[in-house]
C-alpha atoms as a PDB file:
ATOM      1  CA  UNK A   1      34.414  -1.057  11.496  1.00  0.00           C
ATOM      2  CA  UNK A   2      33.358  -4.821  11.878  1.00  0.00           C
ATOM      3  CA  UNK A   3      31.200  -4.153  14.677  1.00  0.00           C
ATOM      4  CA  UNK A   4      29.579  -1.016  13.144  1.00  0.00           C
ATOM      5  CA  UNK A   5      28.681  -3.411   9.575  1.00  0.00           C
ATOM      6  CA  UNK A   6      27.505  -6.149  11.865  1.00  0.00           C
ATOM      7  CA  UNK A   7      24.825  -3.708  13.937  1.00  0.00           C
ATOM      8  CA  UNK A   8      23.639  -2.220  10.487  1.00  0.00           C
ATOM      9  CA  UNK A   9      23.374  -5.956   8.568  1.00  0.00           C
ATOM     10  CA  UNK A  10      21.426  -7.373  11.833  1.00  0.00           C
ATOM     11  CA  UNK A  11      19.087  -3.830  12.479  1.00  0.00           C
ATOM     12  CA  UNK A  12      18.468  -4.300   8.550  1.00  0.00           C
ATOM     13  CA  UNK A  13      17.518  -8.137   8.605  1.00  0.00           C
ATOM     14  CA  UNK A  14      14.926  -7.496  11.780  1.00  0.00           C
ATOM     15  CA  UNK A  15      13.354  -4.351   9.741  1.00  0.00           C
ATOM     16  CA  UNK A  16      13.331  -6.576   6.838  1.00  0.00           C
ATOM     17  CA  UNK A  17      11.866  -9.590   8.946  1.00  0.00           C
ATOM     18  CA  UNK A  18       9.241  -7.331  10.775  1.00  0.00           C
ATOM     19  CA  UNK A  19       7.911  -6.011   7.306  1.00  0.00           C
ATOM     20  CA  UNK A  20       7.822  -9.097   5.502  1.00  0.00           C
ATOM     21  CA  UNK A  21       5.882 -10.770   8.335  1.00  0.00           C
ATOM     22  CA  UNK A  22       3.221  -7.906   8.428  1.00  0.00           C
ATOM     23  CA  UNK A  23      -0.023  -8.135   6.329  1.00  0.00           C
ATOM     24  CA  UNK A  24       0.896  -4.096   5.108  1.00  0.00           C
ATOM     25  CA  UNK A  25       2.056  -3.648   1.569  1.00  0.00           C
ATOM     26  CA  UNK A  26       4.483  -0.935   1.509  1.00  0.00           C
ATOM     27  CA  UNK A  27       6.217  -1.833  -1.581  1.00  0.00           C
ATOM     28  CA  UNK A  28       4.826  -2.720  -4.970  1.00  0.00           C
ATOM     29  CA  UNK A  29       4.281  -6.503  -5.475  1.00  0.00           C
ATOM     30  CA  UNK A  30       3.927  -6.704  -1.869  1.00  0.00           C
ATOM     31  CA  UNK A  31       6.147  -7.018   1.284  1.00  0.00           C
ATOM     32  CA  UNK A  32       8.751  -9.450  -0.604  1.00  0.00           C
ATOM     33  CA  UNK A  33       8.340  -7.695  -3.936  1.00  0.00           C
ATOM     34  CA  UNK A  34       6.600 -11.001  -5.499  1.00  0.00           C
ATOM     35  CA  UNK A  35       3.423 -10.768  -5.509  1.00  0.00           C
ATOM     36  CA  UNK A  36       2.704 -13.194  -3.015  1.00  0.00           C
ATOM     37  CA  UNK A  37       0.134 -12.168   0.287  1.00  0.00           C
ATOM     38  CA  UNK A  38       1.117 -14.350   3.490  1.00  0.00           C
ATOM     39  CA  UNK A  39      -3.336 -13.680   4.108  1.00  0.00           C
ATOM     40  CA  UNK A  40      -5.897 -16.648   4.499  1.00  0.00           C
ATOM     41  CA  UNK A  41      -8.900 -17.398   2.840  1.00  0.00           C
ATOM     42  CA  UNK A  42      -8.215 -14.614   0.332  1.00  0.00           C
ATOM     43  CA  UNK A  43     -10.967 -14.307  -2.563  1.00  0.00           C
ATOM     44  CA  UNK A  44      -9.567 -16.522  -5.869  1.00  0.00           C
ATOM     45  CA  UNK A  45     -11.520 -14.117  -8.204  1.00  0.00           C
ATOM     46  CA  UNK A  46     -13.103 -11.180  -8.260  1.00  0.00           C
ATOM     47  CA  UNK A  47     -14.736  -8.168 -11.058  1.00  0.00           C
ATOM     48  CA  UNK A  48     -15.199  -4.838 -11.092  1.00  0.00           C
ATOM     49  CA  UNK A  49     -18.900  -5.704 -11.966  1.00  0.00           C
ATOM     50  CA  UNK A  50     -19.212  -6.831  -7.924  1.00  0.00           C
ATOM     51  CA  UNK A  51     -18.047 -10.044  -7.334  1.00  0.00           C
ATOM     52  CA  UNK A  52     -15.893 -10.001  -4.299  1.00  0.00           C
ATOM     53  CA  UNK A  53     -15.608  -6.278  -4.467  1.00  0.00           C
ATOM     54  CA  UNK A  54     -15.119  -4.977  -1.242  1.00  0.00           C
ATOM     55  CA  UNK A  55     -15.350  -1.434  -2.185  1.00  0.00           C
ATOM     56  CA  UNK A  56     -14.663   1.130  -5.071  1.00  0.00           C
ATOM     57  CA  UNK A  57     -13.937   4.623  -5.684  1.00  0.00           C
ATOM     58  CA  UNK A  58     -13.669   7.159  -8.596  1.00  0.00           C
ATOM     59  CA  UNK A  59      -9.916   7.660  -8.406  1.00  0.00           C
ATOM     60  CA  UNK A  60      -7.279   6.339 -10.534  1.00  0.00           C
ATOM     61  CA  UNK A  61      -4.019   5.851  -9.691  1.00  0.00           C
ATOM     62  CA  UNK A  62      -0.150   7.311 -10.845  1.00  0.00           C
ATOM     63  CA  UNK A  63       1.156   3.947  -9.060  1.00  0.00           C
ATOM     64  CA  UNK A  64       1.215   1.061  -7.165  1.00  0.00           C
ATOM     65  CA  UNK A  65      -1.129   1.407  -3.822  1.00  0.00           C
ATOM     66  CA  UNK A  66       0.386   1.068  -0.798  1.00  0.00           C
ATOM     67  CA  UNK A  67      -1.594  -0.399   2.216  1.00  0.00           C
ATOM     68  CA  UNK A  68       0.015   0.191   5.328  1.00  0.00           C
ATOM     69  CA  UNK A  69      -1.987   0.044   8.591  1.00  0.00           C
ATOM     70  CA  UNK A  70      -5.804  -0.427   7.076  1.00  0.00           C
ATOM     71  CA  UNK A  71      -5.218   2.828   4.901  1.00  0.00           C
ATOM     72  CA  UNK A  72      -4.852   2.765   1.526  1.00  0.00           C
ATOM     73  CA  UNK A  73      -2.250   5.622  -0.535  1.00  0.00           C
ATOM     74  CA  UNK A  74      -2.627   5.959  -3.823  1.00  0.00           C
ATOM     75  CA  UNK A  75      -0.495   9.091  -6.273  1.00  0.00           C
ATOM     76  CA  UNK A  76      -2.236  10.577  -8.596  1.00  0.00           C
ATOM     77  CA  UNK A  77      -3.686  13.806 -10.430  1.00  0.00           C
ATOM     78  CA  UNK A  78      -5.750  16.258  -9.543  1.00  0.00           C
ATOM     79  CA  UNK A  79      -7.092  19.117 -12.148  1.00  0.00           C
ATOM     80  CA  UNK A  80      -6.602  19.414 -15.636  1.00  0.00           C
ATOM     81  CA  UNK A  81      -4.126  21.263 -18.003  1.00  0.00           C
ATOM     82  CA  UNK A  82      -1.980  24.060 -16.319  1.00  0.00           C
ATOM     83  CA  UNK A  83      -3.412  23.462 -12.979  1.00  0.00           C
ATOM     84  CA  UNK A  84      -2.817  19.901 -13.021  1.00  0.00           C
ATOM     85  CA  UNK A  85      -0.792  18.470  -9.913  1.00  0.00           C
ATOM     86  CA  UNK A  86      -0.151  15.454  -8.221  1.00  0.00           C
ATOM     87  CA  UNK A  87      -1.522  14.573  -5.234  1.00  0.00           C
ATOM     88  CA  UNK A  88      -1.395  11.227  -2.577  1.00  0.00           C
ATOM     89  CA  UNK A  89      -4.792  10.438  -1.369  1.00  0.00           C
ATOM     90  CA  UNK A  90      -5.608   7.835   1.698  1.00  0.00           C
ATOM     91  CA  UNK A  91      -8.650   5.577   2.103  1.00  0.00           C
ATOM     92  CA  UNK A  92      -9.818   3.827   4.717  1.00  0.00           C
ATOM     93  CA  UNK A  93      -9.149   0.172   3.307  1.00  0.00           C
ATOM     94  CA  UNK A  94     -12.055  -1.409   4.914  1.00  0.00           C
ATOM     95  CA  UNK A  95     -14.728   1.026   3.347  1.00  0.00           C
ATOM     96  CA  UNK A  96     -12.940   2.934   0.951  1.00  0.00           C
ATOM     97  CA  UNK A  97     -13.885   5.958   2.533  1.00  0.00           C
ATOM     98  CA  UNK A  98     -11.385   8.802   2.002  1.00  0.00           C
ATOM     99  CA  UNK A  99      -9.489  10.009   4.849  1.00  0.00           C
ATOM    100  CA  UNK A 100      -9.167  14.559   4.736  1.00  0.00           C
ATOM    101  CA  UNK A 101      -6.907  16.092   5.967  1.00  0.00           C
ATOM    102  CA  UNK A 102      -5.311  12.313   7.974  1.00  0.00           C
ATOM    103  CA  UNK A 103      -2.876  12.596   9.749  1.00  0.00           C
ATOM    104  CA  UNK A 104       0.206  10.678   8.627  1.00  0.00           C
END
């Protein structure tokens, strides 16, 4: 039983340790959940008016965006009323392009 806890404690720390040392957010606040981006030279400000705006599109979102492997995923709604779902759109994070129909 010692041996079996010690293979899942050490697989968990190296899946922890690879995602923490990868520039992807998959969880909100970021790979350690603090806010904090391991990147360089990141912009110090920027506004939706343009400055340091890499890109924007007309979609809100239902949650946090993930960023995993220069796509963006955001939840949210599509539709109105009765037909109203949720959906997860991806974007292409460099251009904000949206990806149809991606595969995952």
């Amino acid at each position: 039983m010692n041996n079996l806890l010690s293979i899942f404690l050490n697989c968990s720390l190296s899946l922890f340790l690879l995602t923490a040392a990868a520039s992807d957010w998959a969880e909100w606040r970021g790979p350690a959940r603090d806010g904090v981006s391991l990147e360089k030279n990141l912009p110090t400000k920027w506004s939706p008016a343009g400055d340091n705006l890499a890109w924007k599109v007309p979609y809100g979102g239902r949650s946090a965006p993930i960023v995993m492997d220069d796509r963006v995923y955001l939840q949210n709604t599509a539709e109105k009323g009765e037909l109203e779902q949720e959906r997860l759109i991806c974007l292409n994070a460099n251009t904000g392009k949206l990806f149809v129909g991606a595969p995952l």
